[in-house]
C-alpha atoms as a PDB file:
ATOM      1  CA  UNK A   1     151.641  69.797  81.951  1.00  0.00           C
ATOM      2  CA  UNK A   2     151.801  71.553  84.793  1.00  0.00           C
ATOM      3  CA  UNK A   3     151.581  75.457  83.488  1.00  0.00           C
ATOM      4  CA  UNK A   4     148.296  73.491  81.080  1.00  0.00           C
ATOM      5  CA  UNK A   5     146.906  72.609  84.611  1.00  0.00           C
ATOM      6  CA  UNK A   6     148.151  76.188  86.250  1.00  0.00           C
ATOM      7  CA  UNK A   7     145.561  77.768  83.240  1.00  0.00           C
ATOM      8  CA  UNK A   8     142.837  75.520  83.861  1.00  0.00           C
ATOM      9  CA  UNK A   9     143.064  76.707  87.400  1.00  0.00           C
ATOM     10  CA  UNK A  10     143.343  80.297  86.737  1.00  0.00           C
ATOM     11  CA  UNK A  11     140.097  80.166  84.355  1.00  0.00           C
ATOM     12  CA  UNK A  12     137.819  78.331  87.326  1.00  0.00           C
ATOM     13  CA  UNK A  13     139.635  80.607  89.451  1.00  0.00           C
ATOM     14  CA  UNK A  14     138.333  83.882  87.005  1.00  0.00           C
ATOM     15  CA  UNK A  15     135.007  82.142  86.366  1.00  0.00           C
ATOM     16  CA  UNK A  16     134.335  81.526  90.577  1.00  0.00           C
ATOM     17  CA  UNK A  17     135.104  85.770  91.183  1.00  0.00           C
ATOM     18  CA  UNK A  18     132.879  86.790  88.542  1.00  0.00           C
ATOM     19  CA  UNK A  19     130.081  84.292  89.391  1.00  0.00           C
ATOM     20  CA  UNK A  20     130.920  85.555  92.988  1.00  0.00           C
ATOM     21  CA  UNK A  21     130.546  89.106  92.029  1.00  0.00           C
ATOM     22  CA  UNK A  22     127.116  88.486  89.996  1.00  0.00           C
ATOM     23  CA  UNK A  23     125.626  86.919  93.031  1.00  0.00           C
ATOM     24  CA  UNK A  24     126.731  89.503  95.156  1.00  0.00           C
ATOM     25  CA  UNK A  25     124.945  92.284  92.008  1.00  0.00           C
ATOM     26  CA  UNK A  26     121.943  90.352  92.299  1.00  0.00           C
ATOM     27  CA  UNK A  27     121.751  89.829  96.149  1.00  0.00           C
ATOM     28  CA  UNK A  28     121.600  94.043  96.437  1.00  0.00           C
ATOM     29  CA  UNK A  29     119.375  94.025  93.633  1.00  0.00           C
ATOM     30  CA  UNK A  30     117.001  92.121  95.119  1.00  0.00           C
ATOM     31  CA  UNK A  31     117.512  93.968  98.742  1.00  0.00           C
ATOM     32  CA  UNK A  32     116.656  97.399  97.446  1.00  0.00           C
ATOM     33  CA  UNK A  33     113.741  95.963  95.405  1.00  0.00           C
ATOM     34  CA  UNK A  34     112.431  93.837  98.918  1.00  0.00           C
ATOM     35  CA  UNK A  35     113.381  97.557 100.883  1.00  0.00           C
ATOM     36  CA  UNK A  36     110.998  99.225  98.467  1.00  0.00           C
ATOM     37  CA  UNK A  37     108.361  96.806  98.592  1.00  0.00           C
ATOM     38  CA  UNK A  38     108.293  96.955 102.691  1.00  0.00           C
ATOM     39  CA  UNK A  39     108.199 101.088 102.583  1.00  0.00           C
ATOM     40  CA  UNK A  40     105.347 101.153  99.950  1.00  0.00           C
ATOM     41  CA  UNK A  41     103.865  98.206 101.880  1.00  0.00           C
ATOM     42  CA  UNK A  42     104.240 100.467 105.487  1.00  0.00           C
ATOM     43  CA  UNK A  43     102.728 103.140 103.128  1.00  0.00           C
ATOM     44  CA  UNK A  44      99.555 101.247 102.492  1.00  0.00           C
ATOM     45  CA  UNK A  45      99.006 100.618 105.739  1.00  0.00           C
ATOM     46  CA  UNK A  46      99.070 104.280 106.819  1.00  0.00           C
ATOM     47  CA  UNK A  47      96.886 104.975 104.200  1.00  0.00           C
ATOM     48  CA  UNK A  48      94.427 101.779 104.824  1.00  0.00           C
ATOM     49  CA  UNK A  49      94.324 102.987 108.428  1.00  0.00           C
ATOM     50  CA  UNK A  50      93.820 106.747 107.310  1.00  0.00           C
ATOM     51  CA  UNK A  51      90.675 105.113 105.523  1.00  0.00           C
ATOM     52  CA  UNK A  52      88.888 103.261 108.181  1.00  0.00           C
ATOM     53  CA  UNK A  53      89.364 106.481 110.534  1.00  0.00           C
ATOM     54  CA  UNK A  54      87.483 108.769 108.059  1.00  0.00           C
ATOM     55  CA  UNK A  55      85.152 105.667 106.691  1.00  0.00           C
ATOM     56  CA  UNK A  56      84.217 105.964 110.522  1.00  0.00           C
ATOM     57  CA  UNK A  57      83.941 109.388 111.102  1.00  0.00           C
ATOM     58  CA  UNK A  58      81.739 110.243 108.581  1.00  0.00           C
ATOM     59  CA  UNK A  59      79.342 107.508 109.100  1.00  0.00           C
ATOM     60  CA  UNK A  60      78.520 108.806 112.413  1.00  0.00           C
ATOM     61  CA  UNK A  61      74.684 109.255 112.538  1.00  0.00           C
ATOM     62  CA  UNK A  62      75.232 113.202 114.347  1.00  0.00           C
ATOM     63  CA  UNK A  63      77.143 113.686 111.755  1.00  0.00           C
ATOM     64  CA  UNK A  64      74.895 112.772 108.804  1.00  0.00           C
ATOM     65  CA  UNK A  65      71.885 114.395 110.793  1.00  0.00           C
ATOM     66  CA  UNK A  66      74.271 117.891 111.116  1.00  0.00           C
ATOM     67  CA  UNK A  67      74.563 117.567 107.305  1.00  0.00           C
ATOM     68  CA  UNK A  68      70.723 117.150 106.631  1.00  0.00           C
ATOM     69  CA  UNK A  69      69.909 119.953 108.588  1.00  0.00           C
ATOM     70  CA  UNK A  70      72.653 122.602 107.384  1.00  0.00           C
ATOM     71  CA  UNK A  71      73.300 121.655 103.884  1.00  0.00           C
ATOM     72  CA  UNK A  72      69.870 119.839 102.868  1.00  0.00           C
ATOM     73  CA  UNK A  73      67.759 122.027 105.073  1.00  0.00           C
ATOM     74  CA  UNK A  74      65.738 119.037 106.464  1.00  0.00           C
ATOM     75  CA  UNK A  75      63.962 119.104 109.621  1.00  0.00           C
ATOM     76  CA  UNK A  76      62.886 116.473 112.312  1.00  0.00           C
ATOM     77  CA  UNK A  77      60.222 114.551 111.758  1.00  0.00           C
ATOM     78  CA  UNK A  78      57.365 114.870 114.177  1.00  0.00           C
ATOM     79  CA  UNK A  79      54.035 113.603 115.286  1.00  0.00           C
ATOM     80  CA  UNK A  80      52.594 117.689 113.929  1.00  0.00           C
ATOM     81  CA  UNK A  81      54.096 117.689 110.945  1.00  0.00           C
ATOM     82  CA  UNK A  82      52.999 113.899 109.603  1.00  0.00           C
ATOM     83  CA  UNK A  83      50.025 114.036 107.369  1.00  0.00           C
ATOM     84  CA  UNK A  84      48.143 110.505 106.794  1.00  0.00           C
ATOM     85  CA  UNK A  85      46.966 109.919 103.357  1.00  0.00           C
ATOM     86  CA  UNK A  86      44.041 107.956 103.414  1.00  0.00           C
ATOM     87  CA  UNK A  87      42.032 106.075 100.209  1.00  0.00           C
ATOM     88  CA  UNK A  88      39.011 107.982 100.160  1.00  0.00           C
ATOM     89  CA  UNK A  89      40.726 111.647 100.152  1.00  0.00           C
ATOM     90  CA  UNK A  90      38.963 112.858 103.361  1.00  0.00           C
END
């Protein structure tokens, strides 16, 4: 009786270190996944931030005005240069 109960003991005793050793498998799993996850989640923020400093730098109105004049070859507008269309053609 007592070696039947000395077995019974030794299998919970087998079944508690390998359920032991699972959890501890899936606990560092589940680290390295949640370590990955907060350096690609860091990484999107670097690149959100690299975003909103060039979505701000090229909206700058000298900006888009150098462009017009250099690459588009526009000019100012002014009050010489304006011609008034009127309905009768004179």
């Amino acid at each position: 009786m007592s070696g039947k109960i000395n077995a019974v003991l030794a299998a919970l005793l087998v079944i508690c270190a390998l359920s032991l050793v699972r959890s501890q498998y899936e606990a560092r799993h589940l680290f390295i996944e949640l370590e990955r996850a907060q350096s690609q989640a860091r990484q999107l923020d670097i690149e959100w931030a690299q975003l909103q400093l060039d979505q701000s730098t090229l909206g700058k109105h000298a900006r888009i005005e150098e462009i017009a004049r250099r690459d588009l070859e526009m000019t100012p507008l002014t009050p010489a240069r304006t011609q008034y269309l009127t309905e009768g053609g004179e």
